[in-house]
N, C-alpha and C. Protein backbone atom coordinates (compact mmCIF):
# COMPACT_ATOMS: atom_id res chain seq x y z
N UNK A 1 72.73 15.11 49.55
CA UNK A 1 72.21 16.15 48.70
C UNK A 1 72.26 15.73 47.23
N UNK A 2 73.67 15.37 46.90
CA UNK A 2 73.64 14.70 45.75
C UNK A 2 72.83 13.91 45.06
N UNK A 3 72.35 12.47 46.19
CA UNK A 3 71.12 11.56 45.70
C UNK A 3 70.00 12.44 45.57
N UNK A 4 69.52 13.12 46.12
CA UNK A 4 68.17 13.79 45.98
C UNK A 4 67.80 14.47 44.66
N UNK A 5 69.22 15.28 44.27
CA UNK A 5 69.02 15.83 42.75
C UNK A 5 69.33 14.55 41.82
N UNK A 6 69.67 13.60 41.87
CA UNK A 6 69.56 12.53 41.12
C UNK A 6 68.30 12.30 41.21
N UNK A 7 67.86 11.41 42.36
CA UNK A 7 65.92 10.95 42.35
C UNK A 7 65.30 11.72 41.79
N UNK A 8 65.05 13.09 42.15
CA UNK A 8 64.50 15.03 41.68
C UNK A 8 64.10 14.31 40.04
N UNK A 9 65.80 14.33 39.51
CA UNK A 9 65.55 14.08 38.01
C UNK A 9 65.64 13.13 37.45
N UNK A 10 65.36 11.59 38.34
CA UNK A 10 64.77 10.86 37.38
C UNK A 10 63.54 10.86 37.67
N UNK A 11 62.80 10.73 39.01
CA UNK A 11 61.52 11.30 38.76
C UNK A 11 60.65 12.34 38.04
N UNK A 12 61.26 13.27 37.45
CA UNK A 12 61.10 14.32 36.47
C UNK A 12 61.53 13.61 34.91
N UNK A 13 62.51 12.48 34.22
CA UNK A 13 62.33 11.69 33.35
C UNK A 13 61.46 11.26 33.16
N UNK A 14 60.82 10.40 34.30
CA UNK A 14 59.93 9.11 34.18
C UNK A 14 58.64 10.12 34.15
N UNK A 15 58.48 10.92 34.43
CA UNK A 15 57.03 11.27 34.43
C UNK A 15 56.81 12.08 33.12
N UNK A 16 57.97 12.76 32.49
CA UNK A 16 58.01 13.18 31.30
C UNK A 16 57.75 12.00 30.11
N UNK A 17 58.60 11.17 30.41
CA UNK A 17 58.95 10.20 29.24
C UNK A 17 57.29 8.90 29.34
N UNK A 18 56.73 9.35 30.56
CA UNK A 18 55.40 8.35 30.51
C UNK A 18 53.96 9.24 29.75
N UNK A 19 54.50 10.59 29.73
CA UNK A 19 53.54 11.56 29.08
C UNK A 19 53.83 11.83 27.61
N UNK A 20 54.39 11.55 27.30
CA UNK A 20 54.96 11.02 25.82
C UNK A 20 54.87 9.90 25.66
N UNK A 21 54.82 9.32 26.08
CA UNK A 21 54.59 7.34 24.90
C UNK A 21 52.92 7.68 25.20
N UNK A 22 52.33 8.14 26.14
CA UNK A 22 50.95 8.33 25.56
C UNK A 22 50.28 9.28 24.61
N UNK A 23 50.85 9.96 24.54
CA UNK A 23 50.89 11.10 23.40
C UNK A 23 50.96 10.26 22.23
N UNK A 24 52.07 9.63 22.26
CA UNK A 24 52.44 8.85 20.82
C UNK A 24 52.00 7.58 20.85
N UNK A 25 50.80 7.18 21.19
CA UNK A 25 50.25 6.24 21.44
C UNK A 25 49.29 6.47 20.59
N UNK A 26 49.21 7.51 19.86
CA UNK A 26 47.65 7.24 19.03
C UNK A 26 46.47 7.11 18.97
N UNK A 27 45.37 7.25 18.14
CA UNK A 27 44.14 6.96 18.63
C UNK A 27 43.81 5.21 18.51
N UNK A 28 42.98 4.85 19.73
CA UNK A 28 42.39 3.67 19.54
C UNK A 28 40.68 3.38 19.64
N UNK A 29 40.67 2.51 19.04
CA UNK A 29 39.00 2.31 19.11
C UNK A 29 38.89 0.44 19.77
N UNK A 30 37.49 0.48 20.14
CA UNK A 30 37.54 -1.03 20.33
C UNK A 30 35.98 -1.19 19.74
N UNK A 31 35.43 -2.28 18.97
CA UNK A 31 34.62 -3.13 18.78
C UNK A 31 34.17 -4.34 18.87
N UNK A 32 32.76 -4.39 19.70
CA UNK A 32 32.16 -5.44 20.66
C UNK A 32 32.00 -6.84 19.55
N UNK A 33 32.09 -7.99 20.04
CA UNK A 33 32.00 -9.23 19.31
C UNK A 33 30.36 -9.17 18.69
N UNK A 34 30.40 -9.50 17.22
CA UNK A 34 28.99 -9.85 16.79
C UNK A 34 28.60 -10.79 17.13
N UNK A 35 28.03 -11.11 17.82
CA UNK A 35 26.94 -12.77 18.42
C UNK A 35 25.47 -12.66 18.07
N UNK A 36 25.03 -13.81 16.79
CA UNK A 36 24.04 -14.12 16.65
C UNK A 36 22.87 -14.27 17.54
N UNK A 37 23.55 -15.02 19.05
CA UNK A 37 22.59 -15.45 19.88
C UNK A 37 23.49 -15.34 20.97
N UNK A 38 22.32 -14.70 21.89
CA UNK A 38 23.38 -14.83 23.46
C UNK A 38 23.65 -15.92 23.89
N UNK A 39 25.12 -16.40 24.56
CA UNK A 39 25.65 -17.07 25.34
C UNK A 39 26.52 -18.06 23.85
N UNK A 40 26.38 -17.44 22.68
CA UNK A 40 27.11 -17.96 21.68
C UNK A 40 28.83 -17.21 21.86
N UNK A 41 29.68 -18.64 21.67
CA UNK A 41 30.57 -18.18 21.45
C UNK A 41 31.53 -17.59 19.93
N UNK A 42 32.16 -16.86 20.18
CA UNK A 42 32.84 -16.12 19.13
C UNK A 42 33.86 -17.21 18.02
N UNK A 43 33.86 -17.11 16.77
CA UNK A 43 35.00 -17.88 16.34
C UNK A 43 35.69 -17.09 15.40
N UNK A 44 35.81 -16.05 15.53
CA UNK A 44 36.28 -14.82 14.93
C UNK A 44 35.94 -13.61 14.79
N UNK A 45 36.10 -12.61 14.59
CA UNK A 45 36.53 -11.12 14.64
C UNK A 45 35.86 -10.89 13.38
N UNK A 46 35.16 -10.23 12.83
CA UNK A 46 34.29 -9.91 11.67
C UNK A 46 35.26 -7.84 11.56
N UNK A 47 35.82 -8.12 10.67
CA UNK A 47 36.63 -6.63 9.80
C UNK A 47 35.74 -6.31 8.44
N UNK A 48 34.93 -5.71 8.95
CA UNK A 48 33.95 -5.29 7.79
C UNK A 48 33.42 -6.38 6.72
N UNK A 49 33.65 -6.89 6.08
CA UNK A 49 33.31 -8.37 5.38
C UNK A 49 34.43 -9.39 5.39
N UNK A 50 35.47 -8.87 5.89
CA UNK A 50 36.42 -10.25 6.12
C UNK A 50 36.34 -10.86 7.60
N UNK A 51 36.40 -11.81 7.64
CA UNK A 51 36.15 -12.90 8.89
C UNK A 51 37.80 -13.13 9.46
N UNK A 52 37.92 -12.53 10.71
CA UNK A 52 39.35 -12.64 11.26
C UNK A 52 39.46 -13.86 12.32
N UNK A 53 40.81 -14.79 12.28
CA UNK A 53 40.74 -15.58 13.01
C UNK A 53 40.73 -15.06 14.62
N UNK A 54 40.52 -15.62 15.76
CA UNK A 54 40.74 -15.42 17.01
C UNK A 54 42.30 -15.05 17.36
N UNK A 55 42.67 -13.92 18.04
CA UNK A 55 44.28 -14.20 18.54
C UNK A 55 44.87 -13.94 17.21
N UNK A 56 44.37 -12.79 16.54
CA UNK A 56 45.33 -12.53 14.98
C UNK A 56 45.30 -11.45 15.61
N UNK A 57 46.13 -10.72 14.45
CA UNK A 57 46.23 -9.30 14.29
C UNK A 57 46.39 -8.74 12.42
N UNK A 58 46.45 -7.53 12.45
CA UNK A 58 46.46 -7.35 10.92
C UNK A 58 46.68 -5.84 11.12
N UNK A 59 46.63 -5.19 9.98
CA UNK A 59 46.69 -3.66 9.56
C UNK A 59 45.15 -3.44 8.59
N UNK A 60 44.20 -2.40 9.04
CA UNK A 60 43.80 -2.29 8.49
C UNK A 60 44.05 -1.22 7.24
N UNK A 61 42.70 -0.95 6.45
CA UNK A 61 43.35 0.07 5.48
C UNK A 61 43.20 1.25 5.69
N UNK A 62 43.22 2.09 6.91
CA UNK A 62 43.62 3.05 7.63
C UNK A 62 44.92 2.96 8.37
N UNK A 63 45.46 1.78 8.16
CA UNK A 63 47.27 1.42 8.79
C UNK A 63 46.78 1.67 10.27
N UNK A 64 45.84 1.54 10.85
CA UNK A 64 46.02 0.74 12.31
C UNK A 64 45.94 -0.55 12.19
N UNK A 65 47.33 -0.64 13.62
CA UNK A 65 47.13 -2.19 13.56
C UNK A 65 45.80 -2.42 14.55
N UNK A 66 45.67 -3.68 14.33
CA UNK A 66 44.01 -4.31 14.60
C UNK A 66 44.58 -5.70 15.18
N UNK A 67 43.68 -6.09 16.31
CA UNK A 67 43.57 -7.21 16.98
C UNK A 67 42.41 -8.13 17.12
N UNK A 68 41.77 -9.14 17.17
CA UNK A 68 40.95 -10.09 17.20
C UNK A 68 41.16 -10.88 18.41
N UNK A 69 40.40 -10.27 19.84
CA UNK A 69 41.06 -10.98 21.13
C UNK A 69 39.94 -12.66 20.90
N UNK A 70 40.39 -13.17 22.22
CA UNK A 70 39.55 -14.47 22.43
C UNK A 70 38.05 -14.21 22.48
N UNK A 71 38.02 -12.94 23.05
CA UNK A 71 36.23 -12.97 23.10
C UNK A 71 35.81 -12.08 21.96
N UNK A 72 36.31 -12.22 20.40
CA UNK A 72 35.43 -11.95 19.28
C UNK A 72 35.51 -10.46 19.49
N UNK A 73 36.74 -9.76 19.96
CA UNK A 73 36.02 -7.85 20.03
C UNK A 73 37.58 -7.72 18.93
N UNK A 74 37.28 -6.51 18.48
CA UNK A 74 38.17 -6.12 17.96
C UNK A 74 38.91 -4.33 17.98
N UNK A 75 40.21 -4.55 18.64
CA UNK A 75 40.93 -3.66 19.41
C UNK A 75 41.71 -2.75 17.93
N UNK A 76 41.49 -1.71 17.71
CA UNK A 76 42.20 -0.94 16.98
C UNK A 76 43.37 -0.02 17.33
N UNK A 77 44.44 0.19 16.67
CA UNK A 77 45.12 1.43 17.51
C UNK A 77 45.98 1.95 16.60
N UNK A 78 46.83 3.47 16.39
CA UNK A 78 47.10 3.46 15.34
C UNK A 78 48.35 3.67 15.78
N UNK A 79 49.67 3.18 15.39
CA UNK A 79 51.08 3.44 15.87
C UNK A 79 51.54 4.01 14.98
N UNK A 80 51.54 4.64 13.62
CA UNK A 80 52.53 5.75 13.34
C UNK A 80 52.31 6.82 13.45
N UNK A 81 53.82 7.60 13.52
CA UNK A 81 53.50 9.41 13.97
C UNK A 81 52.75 9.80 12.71
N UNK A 82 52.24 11.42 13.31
CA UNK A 82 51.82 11.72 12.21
C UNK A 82 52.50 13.41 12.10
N UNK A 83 53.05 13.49 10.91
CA UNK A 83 53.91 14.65 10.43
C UNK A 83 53.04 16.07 10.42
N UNK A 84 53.65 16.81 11.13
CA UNK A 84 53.43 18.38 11.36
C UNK A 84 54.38 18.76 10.57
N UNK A 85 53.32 19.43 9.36
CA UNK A 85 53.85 20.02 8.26
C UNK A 85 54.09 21.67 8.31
N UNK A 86 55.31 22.50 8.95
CA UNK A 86 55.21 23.61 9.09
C UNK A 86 55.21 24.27 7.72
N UNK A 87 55.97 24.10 6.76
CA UNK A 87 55.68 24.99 5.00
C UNK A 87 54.05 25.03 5.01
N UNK A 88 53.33 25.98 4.68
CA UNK A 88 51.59 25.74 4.31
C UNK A 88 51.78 25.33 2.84
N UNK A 89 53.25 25.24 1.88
CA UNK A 89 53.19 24.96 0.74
C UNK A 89 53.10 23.66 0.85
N UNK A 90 53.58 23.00 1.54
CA UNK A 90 53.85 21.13 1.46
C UNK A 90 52.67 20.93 2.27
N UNK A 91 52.50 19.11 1.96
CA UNK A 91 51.35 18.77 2.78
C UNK A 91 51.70 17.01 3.10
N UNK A 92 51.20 16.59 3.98
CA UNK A 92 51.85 15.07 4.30
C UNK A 92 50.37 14.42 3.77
N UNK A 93 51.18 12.96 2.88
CA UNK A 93 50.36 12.14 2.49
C UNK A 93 50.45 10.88 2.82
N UNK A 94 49.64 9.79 3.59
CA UNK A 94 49.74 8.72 3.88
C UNK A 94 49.59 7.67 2.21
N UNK A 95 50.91 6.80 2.58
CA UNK A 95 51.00 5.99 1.38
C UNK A 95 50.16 4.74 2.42
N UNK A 96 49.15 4.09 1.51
CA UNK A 96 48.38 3.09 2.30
C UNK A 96 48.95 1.88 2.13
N UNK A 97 49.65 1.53 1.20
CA UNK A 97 50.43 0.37 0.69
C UNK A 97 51.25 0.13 1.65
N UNK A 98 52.51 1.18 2.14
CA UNK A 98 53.62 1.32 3.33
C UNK A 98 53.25 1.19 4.51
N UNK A 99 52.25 2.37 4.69
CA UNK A 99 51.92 2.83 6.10
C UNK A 99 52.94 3.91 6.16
N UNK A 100 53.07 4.87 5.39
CA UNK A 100 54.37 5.72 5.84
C UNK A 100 53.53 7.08 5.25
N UNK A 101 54.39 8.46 5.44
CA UNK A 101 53.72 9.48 4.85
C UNK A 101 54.79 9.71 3.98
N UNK A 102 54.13 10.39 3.21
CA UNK A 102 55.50 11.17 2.40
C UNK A 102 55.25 13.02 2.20
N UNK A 103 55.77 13.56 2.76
CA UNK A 103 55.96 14.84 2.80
C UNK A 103 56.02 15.46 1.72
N UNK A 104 55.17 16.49 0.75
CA UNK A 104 55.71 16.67 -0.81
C UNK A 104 54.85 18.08 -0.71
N UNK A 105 55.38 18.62 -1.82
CA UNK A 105 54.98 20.19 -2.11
C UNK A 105 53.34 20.04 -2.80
N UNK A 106 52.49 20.89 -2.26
CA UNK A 106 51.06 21.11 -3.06
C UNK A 106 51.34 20.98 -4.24
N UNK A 107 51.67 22.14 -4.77
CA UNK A 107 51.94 22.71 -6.13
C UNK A 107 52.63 21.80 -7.32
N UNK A 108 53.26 20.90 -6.66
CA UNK A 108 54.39 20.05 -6.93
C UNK A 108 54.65 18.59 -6.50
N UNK A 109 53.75 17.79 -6.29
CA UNK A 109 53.80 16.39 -5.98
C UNK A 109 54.86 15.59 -6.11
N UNK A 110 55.99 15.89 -6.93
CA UNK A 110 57.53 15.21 -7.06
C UNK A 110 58.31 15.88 -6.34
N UNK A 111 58.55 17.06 -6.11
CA UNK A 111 59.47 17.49 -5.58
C UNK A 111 58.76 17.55 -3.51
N UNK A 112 60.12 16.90 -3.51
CA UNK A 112 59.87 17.05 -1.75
C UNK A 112 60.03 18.05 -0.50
N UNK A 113 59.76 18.09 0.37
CA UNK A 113 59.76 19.14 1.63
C UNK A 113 60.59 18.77 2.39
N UNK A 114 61.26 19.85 3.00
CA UNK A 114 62.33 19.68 3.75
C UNK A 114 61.40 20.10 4.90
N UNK A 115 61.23 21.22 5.78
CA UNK A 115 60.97 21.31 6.50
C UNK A 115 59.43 20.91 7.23
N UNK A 116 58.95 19.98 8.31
CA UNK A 116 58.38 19.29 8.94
C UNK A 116 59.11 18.39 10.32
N UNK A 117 58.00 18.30 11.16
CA UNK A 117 58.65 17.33 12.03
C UNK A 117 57.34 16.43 12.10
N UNK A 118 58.32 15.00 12.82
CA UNK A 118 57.26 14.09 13.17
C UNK A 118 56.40 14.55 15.09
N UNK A 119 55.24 13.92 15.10
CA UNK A 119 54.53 14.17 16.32
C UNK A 119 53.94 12.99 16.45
């Protein structure tokens, strides 16, 4: 009896805790390799006017990280949370430099917010 309410609740973990890392998985996008000519191969990942090597990765300036696979596509995805601001006085701002937000009052851009959680 014992094992069963053990299995019960780790099978009730694992199915919780697999519905959350996709949750917090973020949005992703993917984009198809530019090829001049069919049956041409790829020698990099084209990021709006910068030319990415094959098998890189980077951050773009939306702070997803970004990939450049072997076949010239390029995989976006965005890994940080993003803050649920309960005050309607405060508001969350992505610093693009960091990749981080910073939580701060409308009215008041120096002074900070306490209450928020991450999602």
């Amino acid at each position: 009896m014992y094992q069963k309410s053990i299995r019960g609740s780790l099978v009730a973990f694992l199915l919780t805790y697999s519905l959350l890392v996709s949750l917090c998985n973020g949005a992703c996008y993917n984009r198809e390799a530019r090829l001049s000519s069919s049956g041409e191969k790829p020698d990099g990942c084209m990021d709006g006017d910068i030319k990415r090597a094959l098998n890189s990765s980077w951050f773009n300036e939306e702070c997803m990280k970004c990939t450049c696979d072997s076949h010239g596509e390029v995989n976006c995805c965005s890994r940080r949370p993003t803050p649920l601001v309960s005050d309607q006085a405060c508001e969350a701002v992505l610093n693009r430099t960091s990749c981080t937000y910073v939580i701060r009052r409308i009215d008041n851009s120096s002074e900070p917010c306490e209450s928020w959680a991450s999602m």
